[in-house]
PDB file of N, CA and C in Angstrom:
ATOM      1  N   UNK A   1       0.846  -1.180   0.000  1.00  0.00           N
ATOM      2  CA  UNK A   1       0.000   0.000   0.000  1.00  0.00           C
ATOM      3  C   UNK A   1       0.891   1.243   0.000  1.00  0.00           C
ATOM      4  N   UNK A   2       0.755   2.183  -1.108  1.00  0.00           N
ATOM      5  CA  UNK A   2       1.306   3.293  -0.711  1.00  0.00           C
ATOM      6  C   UNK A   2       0.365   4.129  -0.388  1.00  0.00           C
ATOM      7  N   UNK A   3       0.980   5.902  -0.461  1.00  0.00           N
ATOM      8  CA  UNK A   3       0.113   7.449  -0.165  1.00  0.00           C
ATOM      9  C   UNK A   3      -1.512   7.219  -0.688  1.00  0.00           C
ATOM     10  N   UNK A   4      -1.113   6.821  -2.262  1.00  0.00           N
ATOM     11  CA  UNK A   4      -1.892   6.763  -2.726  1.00  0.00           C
ATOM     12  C   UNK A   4      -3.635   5.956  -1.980  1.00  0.00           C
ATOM     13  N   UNK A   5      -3.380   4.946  -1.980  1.00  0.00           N
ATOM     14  CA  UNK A   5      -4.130   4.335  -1.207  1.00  0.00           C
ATOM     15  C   UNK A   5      -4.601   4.437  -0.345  1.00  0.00           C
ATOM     16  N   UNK A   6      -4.021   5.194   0.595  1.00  0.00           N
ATOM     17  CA  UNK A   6      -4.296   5.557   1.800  1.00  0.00           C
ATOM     18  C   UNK A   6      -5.360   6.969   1.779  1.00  0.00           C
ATOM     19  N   UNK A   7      -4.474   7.582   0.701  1.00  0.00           N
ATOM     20  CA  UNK A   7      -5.680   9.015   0.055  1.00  0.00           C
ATOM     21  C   UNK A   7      -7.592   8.042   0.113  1.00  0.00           C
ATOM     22  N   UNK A   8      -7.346   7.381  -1.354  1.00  0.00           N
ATOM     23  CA  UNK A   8      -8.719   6.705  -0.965  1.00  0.00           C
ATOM     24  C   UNK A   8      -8.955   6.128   0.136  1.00  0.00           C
ATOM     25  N   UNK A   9      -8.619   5.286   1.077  1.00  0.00           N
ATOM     26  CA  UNK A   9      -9.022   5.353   2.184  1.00  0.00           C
ATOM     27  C   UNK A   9      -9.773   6.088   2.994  1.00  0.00           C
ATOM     28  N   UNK A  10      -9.165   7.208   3.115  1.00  0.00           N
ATOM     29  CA  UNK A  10      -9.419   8.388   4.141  1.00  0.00           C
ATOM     30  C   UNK A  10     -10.712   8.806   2.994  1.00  0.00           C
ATOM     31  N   UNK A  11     -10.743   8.994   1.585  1.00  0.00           N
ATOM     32  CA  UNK A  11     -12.123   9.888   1.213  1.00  0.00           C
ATOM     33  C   UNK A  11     -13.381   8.407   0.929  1.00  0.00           C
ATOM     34  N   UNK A  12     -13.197   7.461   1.672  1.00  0.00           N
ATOM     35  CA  UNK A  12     -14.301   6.483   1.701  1.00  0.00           C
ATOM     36  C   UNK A  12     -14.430   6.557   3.163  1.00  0.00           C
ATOM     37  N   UNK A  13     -14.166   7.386   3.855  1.00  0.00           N
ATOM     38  CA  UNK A  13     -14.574   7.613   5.533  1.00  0.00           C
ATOM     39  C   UNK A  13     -15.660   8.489   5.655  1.00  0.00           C
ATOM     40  N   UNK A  14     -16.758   7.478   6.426  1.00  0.00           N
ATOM     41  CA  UNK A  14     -17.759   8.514   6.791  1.00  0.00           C
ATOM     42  C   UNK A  14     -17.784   9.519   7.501  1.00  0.00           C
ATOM     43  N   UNK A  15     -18.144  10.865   7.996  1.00  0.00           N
ATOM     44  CA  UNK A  15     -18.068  11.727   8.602  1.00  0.00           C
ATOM     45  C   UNK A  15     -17.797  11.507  10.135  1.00  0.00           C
ATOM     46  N   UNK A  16     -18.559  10.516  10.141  1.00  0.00           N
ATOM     47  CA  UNK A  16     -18.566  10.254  11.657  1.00  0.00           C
ATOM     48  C   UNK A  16     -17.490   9.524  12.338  1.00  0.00           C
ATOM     49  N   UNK A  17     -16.765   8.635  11.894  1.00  0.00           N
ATOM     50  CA  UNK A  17     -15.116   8.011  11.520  1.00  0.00           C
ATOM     51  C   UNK A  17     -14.169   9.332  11.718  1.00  0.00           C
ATOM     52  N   UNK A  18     -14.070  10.177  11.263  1.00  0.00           N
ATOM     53  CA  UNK A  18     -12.960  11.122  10.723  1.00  0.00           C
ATOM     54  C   UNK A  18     -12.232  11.062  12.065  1.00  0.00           C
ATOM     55  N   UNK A  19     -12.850  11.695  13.385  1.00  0.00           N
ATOM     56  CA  UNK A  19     -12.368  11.366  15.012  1.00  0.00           C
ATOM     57  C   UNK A  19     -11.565  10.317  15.039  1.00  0.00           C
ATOM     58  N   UNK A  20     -12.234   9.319  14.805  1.00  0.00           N
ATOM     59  CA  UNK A  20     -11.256   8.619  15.059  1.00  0.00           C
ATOM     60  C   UNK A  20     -10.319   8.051  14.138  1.00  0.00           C
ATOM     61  N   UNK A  21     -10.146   8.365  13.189  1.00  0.00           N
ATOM     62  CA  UNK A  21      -8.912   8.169  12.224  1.00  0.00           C
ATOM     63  C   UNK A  21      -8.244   9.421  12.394  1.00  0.00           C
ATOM     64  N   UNK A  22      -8.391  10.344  12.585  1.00  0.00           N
ATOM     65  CA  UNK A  22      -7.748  11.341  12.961  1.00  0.00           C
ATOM     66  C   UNK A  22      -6.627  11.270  14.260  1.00  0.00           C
ATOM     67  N   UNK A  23      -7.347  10.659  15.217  1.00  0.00           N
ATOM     68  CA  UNK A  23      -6.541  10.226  16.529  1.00  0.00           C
ATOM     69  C   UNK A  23      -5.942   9.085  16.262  1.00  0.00           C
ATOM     70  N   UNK A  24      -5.919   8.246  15.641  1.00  0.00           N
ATOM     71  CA  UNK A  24      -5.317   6.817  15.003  1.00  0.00           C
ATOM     72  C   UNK A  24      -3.864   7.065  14.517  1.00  0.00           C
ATOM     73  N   UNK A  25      -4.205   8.040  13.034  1.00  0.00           N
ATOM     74  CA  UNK A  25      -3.297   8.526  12.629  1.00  0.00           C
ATOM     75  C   UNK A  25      -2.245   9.716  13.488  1.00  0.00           C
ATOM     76  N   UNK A  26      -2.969  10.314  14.531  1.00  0.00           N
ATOM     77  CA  UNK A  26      -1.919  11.172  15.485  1.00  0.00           C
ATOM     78  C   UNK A  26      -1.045  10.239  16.038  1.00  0.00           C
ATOM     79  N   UNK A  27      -1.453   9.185  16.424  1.00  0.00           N
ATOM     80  CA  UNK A  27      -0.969   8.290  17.488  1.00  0.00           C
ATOM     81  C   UNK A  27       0.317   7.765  16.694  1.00  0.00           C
ATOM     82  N   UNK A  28      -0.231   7.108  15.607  1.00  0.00           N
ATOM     83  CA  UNK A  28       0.845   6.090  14.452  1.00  0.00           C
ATOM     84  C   UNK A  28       1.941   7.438  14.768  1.00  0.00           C
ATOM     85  N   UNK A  29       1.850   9.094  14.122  1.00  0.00           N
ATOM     86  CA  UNK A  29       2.833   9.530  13.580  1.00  0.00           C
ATOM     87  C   UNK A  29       3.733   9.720  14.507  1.00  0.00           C
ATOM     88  N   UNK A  30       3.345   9.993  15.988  1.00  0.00           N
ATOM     89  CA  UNK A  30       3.930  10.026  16.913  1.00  0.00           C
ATOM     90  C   UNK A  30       4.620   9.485  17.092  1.00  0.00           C
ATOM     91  N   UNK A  31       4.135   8.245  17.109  1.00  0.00           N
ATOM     92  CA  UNK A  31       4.912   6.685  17.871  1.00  0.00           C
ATOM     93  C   UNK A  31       6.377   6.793  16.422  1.00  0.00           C
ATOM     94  N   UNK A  32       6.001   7.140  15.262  1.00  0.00           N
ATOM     95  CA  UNK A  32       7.195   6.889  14.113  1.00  0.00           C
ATOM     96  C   UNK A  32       8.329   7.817  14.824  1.00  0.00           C
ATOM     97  N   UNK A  33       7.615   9.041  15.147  1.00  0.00           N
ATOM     98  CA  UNK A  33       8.795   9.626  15.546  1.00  0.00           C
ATOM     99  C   UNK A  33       9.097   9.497  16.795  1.00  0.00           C
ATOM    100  N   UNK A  34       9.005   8.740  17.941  1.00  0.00           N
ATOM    101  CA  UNK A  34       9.918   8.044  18.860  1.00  0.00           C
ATOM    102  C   UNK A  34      11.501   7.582  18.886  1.00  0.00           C
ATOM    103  N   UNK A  35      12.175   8.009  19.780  1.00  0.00           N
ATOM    104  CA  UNK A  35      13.328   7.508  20.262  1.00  0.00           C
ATOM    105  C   UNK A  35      12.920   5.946  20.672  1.00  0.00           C
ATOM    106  N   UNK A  36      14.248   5.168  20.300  1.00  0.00           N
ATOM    107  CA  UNK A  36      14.101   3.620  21.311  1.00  0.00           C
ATOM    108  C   UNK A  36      13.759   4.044  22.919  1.00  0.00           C
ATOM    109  N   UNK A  37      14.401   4.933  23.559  1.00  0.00           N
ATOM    110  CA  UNK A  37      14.547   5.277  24.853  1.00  0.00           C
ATOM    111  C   UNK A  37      12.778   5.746  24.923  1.00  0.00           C
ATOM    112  N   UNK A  38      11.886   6.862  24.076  1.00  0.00           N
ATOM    113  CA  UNK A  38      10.685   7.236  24.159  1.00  0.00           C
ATOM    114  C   UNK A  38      10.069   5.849  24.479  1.00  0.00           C
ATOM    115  N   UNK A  39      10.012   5.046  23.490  1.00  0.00           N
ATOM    116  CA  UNK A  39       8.968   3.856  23.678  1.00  0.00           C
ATOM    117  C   UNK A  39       9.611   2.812  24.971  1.00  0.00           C
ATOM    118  N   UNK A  40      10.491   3.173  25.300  1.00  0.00           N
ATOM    119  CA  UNK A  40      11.100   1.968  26.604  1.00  0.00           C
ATOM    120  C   UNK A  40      10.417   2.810  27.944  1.00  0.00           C
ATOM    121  N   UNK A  41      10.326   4.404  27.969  1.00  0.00           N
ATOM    122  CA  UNK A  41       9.879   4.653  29.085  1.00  0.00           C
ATOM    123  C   UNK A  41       8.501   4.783  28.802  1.00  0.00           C
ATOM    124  N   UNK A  42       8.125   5.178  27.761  1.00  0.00           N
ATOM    125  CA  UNK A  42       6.014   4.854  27.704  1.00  0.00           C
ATOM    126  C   UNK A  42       5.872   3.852  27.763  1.00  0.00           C
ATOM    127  N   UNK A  43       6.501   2.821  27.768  1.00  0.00           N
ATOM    128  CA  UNK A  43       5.973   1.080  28.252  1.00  0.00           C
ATOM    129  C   UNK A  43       6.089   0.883  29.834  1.00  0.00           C
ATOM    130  N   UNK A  44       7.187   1.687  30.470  1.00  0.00           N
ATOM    131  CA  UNK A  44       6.994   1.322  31.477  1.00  0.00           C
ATOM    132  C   UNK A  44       6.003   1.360  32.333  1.00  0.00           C
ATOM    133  N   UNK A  45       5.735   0.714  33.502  1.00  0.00           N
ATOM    134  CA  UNK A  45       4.836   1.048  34.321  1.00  0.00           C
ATOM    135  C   UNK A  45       4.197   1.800  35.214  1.00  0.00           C
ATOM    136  N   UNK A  46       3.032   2.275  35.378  1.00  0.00           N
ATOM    137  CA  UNK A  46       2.496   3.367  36.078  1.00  0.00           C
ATOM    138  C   UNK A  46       2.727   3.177  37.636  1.00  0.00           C
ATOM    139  N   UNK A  47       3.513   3.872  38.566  1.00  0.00           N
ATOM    140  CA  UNK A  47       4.118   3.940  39.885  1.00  0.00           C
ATOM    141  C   UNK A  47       2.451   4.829  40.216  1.00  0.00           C
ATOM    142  N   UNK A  48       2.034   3.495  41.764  1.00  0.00           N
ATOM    143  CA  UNK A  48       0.878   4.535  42.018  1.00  0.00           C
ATOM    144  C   UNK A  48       1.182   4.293  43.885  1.00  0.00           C
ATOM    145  N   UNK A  49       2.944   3.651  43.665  1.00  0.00           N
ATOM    146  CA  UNK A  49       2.661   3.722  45.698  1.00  0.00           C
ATOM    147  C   UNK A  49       3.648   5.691  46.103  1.00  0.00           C
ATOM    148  N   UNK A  50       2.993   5.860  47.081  1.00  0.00           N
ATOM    149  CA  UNK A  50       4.312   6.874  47.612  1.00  0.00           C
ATOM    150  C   UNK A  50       5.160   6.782  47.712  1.00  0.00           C
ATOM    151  N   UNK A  51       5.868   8.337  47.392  1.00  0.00           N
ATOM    152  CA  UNK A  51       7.323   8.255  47.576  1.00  0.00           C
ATOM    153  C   UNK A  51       7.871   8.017  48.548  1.00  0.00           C
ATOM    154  N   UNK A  52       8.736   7.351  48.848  1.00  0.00           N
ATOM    155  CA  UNK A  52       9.864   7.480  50.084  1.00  0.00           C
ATOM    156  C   UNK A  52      11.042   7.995  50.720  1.00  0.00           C
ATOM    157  N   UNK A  53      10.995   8.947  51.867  1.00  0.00           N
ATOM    158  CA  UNK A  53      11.775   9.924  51.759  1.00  0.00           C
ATOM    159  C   UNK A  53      12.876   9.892  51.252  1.00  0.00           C
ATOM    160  N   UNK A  54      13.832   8.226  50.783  1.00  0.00           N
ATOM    161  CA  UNK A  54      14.860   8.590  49.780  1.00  0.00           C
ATOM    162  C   UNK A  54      14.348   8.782  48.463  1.00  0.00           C
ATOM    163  N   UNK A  55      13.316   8.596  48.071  1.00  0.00           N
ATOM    164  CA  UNK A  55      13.192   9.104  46.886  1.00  0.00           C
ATOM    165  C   UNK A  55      12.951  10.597  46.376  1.00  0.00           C
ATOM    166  N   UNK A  56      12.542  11.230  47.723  1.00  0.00           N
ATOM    167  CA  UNK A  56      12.143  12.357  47.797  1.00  0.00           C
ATOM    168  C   UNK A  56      13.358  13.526  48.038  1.00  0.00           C
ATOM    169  N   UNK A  57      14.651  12.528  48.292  1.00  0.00           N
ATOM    170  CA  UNK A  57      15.944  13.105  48.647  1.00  0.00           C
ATOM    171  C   UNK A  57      16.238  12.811  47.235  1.00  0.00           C
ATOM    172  N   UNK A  58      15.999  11.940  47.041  1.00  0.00           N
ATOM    173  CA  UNK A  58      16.533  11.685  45.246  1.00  0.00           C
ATOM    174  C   UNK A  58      16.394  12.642  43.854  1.00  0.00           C
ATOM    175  N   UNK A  59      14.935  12.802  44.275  1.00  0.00           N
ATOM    176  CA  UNK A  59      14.095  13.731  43.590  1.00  0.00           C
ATOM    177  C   UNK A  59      14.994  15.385  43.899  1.00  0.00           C
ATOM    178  N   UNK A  60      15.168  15.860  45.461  1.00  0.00           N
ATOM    179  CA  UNK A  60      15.542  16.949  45.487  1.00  0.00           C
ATOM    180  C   UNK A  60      17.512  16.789  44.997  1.00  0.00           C
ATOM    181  N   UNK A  61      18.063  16.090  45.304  1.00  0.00           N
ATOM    182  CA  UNK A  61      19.241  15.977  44.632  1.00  0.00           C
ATOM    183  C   UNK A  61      19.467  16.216  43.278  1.00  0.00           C
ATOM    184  N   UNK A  62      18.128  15.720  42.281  1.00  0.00           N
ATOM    185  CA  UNK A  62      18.071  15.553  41.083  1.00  0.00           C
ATOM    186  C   UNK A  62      17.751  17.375  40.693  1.00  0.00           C
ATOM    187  N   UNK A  63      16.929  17.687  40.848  1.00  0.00           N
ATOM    188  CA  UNK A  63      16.715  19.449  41.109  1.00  0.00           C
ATOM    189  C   UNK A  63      17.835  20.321  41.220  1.00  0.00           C
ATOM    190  N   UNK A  64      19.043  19.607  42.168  1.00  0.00           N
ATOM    191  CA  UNK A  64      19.691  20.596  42.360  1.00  0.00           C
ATOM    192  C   UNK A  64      21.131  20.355  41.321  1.00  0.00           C
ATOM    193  N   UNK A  65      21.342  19.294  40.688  1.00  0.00           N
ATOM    194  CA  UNK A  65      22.023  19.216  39.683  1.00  0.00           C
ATOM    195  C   UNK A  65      21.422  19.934  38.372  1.00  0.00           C
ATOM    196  N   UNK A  66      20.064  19.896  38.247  1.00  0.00           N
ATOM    197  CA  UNK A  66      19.819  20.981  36.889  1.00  0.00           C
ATOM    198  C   UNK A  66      19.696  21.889  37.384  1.00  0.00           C
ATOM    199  N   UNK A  67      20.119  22.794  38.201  1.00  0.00           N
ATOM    200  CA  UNK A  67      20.372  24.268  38.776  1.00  0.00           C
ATOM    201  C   UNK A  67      22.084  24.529  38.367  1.00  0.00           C
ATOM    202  N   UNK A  68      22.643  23.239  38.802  1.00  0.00           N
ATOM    203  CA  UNK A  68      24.087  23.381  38.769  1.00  0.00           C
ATOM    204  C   UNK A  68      24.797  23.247  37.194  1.00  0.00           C
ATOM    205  N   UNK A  69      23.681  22.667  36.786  1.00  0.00           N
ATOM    206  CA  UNK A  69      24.460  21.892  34.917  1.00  0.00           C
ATOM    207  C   UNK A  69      24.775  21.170  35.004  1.00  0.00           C
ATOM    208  N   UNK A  70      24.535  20.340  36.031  1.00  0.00           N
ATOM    209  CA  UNK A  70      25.357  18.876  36.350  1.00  0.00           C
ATOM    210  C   UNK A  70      24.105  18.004  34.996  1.00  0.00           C
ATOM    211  N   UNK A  71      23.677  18.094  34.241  1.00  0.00           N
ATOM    212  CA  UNK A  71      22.731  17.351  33.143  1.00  0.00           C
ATOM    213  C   UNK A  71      23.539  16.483  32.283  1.00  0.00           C
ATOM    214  N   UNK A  72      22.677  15.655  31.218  1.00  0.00           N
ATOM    215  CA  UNK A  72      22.709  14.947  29.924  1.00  0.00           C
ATOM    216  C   UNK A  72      22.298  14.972  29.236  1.00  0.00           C
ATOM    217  N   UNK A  73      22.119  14.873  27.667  1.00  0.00           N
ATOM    218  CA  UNK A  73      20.817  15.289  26.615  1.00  0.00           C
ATOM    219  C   UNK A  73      20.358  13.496  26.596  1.00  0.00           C
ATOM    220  N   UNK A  74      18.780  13.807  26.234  1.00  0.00           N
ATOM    221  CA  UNK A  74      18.652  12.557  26.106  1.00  0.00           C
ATOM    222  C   UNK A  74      19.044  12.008  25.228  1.00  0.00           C
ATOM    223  N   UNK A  75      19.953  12.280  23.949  1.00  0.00           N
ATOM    224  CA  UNK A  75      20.918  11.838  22.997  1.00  0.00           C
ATOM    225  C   UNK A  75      22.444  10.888  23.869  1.00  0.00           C
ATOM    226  N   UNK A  76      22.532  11.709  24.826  1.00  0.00           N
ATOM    227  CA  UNK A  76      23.794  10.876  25.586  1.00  0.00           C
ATOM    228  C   UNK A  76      23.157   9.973  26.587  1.00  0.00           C
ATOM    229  N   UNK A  77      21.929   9.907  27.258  1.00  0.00           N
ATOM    230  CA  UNK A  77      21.569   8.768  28.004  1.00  0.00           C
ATOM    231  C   UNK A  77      21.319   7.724  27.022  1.00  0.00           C
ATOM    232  N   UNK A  78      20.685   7.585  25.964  1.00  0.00           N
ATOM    233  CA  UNK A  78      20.075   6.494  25.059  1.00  0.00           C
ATOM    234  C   UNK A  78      21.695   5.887  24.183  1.00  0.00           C
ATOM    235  N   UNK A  79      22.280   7.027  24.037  1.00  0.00           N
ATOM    236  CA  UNK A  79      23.790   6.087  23.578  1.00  0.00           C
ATOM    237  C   UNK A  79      24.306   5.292  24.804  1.00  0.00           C
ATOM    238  N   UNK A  80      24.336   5.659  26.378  1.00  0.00           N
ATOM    239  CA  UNK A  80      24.264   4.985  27.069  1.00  0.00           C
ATOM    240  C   UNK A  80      24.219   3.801  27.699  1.00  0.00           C
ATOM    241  N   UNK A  81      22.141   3.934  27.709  1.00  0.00           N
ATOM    242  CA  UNK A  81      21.811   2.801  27.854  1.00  0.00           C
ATOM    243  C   UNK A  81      21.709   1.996  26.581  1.00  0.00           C
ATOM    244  N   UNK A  82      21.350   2.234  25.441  1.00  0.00           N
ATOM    245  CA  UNK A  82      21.053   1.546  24.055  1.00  0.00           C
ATOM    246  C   UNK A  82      22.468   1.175  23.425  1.00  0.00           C
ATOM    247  N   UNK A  83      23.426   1.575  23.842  1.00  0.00           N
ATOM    248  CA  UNK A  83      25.081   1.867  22.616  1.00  0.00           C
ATOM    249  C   UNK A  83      25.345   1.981  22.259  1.00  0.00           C
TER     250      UNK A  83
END
């Protein structure tokens, strides 16, 4: 299937469809343009216990290195973790 096809596609959609091929297609283009690292942390799992005050020391440690420039781009974590 190429563009083409996909053109007819979309003009054999009833009005009432368009919503949701519209959000279908947001979703697909998104996801194309993902990093490996994007789709490894949107898979992960939703954290729903409280924090614990080391995490909360973690959290403020983490704060005070992007005050300082102590950072990474996410270009140098994903060479990183990925290689």
């Amino acid at each position: 299937m190429d563009r083409t096809e996909l053109y007819k596609l979309v003009e054999k959609l009833p009005e009432t469809e368009i919503p949701t091929a519209v959000a279908f297609l947001s979703f697909v283009t998104h996801r194309a343009q993902q990093t490996p690292l994007d789709r490894i942390l949107d898979s992960a799992p939703y954290e729903d216990e409280e924090l614990t005050e080391e995490e909360h020391a973690g959290i403020r440690e983490g704060l005070e290195d992007i005050k300082a420039g102590r950072v990474y781009t996410s270009e140098e974590i994903e060479k990183e973790l990925l290689g």
